[in-house]
Protein backbone atom coordinates (compact mmCIF):
# COMPACT_ATOMS: atom_id res chain seq x y z
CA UNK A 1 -27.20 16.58 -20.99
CA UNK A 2 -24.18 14.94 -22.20
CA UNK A 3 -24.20 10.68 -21.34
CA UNK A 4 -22.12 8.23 -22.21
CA UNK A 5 -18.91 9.79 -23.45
CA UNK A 6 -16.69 6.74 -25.11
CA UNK A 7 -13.04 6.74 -25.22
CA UNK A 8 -10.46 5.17 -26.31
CA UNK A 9 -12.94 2.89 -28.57
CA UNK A 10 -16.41 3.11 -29.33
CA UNK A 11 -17.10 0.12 -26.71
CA UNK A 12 -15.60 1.64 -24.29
CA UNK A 13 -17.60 4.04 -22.22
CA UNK A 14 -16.25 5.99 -19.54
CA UNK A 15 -18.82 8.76 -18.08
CA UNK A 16 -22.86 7.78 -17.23
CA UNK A 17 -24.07 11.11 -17.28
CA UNK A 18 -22.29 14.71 -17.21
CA UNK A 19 -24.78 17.81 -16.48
CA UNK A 20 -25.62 21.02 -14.54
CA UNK A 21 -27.35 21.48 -11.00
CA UNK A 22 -28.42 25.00 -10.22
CA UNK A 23 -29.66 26.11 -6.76
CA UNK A 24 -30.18 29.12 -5.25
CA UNK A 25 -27.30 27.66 -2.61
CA UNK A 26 -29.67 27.80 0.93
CA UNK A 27 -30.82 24.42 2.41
CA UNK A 28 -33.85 23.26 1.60
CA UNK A 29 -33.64 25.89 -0.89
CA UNK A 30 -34.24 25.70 -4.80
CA UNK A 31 -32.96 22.61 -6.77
CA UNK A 32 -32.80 21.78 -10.10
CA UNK A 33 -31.52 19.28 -12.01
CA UNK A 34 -30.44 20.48 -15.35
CA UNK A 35 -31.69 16.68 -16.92
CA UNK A 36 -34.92 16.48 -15.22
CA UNK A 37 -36.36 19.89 -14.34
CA UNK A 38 -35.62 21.74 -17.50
CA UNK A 39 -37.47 21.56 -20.91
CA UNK A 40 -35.18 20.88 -23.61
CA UNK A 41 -34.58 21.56 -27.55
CA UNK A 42 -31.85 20.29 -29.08
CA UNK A 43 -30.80 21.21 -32.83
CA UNK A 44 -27.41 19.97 -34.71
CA UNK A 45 -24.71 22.68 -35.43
CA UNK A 46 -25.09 22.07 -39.35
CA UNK A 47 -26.25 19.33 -41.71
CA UNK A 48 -24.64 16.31 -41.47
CA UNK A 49 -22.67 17.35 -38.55
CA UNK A 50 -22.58 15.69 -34.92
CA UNK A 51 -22.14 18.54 -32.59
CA UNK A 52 -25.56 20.03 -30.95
CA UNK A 53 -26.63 22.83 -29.13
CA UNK A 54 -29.01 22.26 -26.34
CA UNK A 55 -31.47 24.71 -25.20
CA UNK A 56 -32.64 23.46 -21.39
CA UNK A 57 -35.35 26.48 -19.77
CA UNK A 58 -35.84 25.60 -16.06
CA UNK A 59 -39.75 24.35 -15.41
CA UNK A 60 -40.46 27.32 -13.31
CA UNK A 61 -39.03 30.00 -15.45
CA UNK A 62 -36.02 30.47 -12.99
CA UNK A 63 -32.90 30.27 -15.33
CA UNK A 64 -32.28 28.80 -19.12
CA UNK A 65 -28.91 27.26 -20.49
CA UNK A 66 -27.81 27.48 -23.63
CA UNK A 67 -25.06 24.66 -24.73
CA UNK A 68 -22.63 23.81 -27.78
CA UNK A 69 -21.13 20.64 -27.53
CA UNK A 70 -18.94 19.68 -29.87
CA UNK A 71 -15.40 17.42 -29.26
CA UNK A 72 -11.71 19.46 -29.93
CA UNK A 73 -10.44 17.70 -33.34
CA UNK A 74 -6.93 17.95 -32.11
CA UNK A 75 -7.08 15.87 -29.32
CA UNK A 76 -9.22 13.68 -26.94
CA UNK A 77 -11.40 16.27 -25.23
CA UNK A 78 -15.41 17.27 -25.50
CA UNK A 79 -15.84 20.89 -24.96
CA UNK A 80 -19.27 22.64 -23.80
CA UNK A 81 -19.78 25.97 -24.03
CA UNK A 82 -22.51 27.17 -21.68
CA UNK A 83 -24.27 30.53 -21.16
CA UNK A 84 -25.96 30.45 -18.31
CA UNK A 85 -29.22 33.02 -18.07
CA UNK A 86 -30.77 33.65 -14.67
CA UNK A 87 -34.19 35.29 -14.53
CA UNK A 88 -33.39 35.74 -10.60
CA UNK A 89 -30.43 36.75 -8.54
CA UNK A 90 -28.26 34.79 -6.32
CA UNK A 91 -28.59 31.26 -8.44
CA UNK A 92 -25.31 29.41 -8.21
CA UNK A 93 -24.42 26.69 -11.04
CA UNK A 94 -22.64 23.15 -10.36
CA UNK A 95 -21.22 20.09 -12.58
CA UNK A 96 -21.98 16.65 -12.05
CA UNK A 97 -19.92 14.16 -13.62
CA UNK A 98 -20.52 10.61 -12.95
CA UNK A 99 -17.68 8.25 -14.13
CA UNK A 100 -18.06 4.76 -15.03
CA UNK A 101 -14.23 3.93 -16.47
CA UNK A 102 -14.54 1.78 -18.41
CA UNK A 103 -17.72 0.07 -18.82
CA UNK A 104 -18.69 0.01 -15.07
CA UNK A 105 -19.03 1.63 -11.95
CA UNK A 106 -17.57 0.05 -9.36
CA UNK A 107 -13.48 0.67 -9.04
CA UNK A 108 -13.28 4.04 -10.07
CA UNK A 109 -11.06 6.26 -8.12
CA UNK A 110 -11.72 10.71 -8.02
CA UNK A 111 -9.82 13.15 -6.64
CA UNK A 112 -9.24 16.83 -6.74
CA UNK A 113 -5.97 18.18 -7.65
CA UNK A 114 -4.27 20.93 -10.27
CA UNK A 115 -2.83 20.17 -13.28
CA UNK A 116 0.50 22.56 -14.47
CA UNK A 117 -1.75 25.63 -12.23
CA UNK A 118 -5.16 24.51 -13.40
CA UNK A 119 -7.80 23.29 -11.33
CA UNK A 120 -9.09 20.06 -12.07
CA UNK A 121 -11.55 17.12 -10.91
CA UNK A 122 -9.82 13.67 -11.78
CA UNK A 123 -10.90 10.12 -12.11
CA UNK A 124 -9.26 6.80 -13.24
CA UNK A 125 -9.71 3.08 -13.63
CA UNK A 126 -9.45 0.06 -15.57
CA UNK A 127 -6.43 1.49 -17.40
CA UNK A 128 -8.24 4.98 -18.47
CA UNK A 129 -8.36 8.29 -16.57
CA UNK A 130 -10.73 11.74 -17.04
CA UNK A 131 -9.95 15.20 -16.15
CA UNK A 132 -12.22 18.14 -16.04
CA UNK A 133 -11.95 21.89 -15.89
CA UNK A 134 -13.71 25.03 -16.16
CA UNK A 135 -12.17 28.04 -18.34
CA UNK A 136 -13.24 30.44 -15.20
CA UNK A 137 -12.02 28.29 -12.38
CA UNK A 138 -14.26 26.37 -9.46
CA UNK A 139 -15.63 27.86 -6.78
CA UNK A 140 -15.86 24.86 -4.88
CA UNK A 141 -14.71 20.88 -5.63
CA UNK A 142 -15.35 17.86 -4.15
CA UNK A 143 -15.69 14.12 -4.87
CA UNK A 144 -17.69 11.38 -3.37
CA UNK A 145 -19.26 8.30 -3.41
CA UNK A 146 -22.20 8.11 -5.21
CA UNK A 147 -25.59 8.01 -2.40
CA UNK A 148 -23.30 8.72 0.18
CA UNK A 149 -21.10 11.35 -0.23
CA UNK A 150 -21.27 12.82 -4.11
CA UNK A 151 -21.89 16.17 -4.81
CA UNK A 152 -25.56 15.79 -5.57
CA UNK A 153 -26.12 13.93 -1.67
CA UNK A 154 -24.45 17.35 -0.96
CA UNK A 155 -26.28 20.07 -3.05
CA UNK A 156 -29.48 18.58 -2.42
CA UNK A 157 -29.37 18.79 1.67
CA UNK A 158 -27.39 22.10 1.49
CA UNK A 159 -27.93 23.52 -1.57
CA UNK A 160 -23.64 24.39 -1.63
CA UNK A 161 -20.42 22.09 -1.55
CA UNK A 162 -21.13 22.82 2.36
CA UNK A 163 -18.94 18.95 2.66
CA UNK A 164 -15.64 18.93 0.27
CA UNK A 165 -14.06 15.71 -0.19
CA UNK A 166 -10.56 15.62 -2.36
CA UNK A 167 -10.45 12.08 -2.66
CA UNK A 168 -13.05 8.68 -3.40
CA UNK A 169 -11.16 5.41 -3.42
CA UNK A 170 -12.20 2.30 -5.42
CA UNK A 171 -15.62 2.63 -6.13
CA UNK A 172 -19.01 3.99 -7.79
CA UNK A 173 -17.93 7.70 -7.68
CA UNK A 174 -18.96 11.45 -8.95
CA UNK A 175 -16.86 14.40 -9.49
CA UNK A 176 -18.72 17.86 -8.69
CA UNK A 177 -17.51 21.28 -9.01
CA UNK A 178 -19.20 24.92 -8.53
CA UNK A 179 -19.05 27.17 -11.61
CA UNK A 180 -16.94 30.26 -10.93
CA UNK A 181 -19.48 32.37 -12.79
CA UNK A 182 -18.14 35.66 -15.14
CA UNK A 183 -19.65 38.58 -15.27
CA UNK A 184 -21.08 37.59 -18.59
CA UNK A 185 -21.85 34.12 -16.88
CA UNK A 186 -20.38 32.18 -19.93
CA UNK A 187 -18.21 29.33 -19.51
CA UNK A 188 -16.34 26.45 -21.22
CA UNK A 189 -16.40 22.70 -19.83
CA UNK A 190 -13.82 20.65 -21.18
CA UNK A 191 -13.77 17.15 -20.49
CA UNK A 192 -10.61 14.82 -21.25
CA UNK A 193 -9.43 11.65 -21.65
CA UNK A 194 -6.22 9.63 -21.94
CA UNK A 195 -4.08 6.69 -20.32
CA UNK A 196 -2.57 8.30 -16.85
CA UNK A 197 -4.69 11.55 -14.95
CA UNK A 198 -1.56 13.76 -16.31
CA UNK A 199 -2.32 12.86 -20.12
CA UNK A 200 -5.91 13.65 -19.66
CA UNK A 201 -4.98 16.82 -17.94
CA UNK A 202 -2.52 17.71 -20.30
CA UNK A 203 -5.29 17.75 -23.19
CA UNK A 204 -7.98 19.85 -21.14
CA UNK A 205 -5.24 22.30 -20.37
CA UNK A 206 -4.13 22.72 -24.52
CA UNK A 207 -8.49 22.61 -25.22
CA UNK A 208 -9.09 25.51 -22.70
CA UNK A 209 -5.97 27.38 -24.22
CA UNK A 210 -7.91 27.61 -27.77
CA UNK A 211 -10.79 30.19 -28.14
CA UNK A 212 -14.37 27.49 -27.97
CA UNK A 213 -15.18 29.13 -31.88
CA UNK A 214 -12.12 28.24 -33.37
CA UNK A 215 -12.46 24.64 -31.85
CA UNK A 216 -16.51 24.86 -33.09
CA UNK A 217 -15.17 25.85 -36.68
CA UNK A 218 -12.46 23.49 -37.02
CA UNK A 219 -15.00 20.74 -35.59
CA UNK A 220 -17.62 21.60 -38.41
CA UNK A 221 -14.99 22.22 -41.18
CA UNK A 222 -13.83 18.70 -40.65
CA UNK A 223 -16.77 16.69 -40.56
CA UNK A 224 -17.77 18.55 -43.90
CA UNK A 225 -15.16 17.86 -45.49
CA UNK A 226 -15.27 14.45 -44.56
């Protein structure tokens, strides 16, 4: 999974750890951690090139999850794009984000709101703010405290956002949001970052607008040419 995700300097980092949860959404039902129950392979996009695709194939054969990660060249944002293959029916897919802006955990401040008509999770502190967003919508949203109230406390007990929280005040939160799965259960995450919520949101908005494979090309054209 994706860790620490630096902006706007390369001492600054503002996520922990940013991943997948998939359950089959009873309680006391199937759980699994994308970073801990999964077998991974991860391979670069081309030579020379920092953007990866991560192959994660659940432990007990229940689901895989192809990713490509690379960040939009235009503007501050990491985009994933994620096809999600269940080998069972009825399995229900969640994002985790942990912030830690900047540096630390403590002070952080997440809420759920829309940005210009698109859904978003949102998190600031210490003079930096994240926004994320799915290109086919949430299901669900909520934000918490983290061992209290986060989504994981949630999905792990329920096995759904069964609890929805819209806002965590001044302290170690985590932003979680259920996948609004496609027919052809493939997805975009994009991930942004800026100065005030609304910049951040502003950027994920213009990233989603963009087809992912003309983001991937320009991504790889760049750093080869570089």
């Amino acid at each position: 999974i994706l860790n620490e995700i630096y902006y706007p300097r390369v001492d600054q980092a503002c996520t922990r750890d940013f991943g997948l949860i998939v359950t089959d959404g009873q309680p006391g039902g199937f759980f699994a951690e994308e970073k801990r129950d999964t077998a991974s392979r991860i391979t670069a996009l081309a030579d020379g090139v920092p953007g990866y695709r991560l192959s994660n194939t659940s432990r007990e054969g229940r689901f895989g999850i192809e990713k490509c990660v690379v960040s939009d060249a235009r503007r501050e944002v990491v985009l994933q794009h994620i096809d999600f293959n269940p080998n069972i029916s009825g399995l229900r897919v969640f994002a985790l984000l942990s912030p830690h802006l900047v540096n630390g955990g403590k002070h952080n401040t997440a809420w759920c709101a829309d940005y210009k008509g698109v859904e978003m999770l949102f998190a600031e502190g210490d003079g930096a703010a994240l926004a994320l967003a799915c290109s086919s919508g949430w299901a669900a949203r909520s934000v918490g405290f983290v061992g209290v109230s986060d989504g994981w406390q949630i999905l792990h007990r329920s096995g759904a956002l069964t609890d929805q929280y819209t806002r965590a005040a001044d302290g170690n939160v985590a932003l979680c949001g259920e996948i609004a799965l496609p027919p052809d259960n493939q997805f975009v995450l994009a991930l942004g970052f800026g100065r005030t919520w609304s910049e951040a949101g502003y950027r994920v908005r213009s990233a989603l607008q963009r087809p992912f494979v003309a983001a991937e090309a320009e991504y790889i054209a760049a750093w080869r040419g570089w």
